[in-house]
Protein backbone atom coordinates (compact mmCIF):
# COMPACT_ATOMS: atom_id res chain seq x y z
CA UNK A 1 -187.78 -20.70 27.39
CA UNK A 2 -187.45 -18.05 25.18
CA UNK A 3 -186.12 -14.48 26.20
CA UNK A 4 -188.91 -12.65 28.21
CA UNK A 5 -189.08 -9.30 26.89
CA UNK A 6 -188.49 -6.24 29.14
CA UNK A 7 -192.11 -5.59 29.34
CA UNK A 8 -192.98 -8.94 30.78
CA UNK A 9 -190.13 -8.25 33.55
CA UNK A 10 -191.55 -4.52 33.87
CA UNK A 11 -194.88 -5.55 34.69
CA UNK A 12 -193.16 -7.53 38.09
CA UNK A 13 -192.04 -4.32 38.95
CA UNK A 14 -193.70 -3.87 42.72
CA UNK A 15 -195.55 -7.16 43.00
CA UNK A 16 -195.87 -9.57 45.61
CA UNK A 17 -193.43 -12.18 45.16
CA UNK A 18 -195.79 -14.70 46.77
CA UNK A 19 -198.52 -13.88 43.99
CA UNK A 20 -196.31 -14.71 41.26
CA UNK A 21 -198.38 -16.77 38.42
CA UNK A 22 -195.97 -19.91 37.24
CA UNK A 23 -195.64 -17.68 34.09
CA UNK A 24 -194.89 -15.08 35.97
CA UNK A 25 -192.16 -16.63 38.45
CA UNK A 26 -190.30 -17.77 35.11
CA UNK A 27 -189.72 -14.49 33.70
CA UNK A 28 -188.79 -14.07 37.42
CA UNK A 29 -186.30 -16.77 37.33
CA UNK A 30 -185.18 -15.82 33.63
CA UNK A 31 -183.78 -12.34 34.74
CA UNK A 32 -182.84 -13.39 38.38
CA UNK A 33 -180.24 -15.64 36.76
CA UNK A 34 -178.31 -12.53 35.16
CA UNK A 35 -178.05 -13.46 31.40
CA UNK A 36 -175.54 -11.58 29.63
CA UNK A 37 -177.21 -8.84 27.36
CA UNK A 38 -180.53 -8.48 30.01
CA UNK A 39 -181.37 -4.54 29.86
CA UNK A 40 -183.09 -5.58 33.14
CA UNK A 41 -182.29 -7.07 36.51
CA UNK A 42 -184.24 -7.93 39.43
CA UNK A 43 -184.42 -8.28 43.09
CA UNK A 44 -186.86 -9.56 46.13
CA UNK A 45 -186.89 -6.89 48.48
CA UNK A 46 -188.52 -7.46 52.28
CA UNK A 47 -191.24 -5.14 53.15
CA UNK A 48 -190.63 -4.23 56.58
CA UNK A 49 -192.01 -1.60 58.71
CA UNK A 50 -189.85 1.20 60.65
CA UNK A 51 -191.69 -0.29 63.66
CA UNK A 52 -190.68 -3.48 63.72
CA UNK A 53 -186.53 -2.71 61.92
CA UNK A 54 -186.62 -0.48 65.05
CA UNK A 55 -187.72 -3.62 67.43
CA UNK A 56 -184.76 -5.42 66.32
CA UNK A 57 -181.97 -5.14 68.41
CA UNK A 58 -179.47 -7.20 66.22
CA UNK A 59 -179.25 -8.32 62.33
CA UNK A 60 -180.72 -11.41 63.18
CA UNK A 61 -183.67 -10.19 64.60
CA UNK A 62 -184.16 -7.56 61.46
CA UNK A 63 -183.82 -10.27 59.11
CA UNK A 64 -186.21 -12.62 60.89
CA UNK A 65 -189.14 -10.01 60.40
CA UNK A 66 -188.46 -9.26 56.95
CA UNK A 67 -188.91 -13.20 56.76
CA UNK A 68 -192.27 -12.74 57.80
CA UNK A 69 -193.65 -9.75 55.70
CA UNK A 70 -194.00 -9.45 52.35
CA UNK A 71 -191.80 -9.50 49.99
CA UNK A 72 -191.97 -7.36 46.59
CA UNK A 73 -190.09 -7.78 43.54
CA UNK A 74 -188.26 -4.68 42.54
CA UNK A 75 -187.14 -4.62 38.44
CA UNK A 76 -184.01 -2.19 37.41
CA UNK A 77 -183.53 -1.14 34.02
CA UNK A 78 -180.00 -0.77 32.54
CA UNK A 79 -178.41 -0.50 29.32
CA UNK A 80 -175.60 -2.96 27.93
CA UNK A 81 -173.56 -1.12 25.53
């Protein structure tokens, strides 16, 4: 594949992982490896409420429900001098 560009990886910025087109999940994958020179990295970050981080009485448990939310993919934009 050739190098997504940073708009491509911008536009992931906040979406549902889940809801990913197979375009999409490729830039996805491109940038989630780490290539040297990316200006951009990203992450998949749970989405889960106070309520139920506050239910959890251990890590376990916390990391079980952010299993079972939904999960948004969070883009970071840094230079490479």
């Amino acid at each position: 594949m050739n190098r997504p560009t940073l708009d491509q990886v911008l536009a992931l910025d906040g979406r549902t992982f889940a809801t990913l087109s197979e375009s999409e999940a490729t830039v996805f994958a491109y940038y989630r490896r780490g290539n040297p020179g990316d200006e951009a990295t990203v992450a998949v970050v749970p989405h889960v409420s106070d309520r139920e981080l506050a239910a959890a009485t251990n890590k376990e448990q916390a990391n079980a429900a952010a299993r079972h939310t939904t999960s948004r993919i969070r883009v970071s934009v840094h230079r490479n001098d």
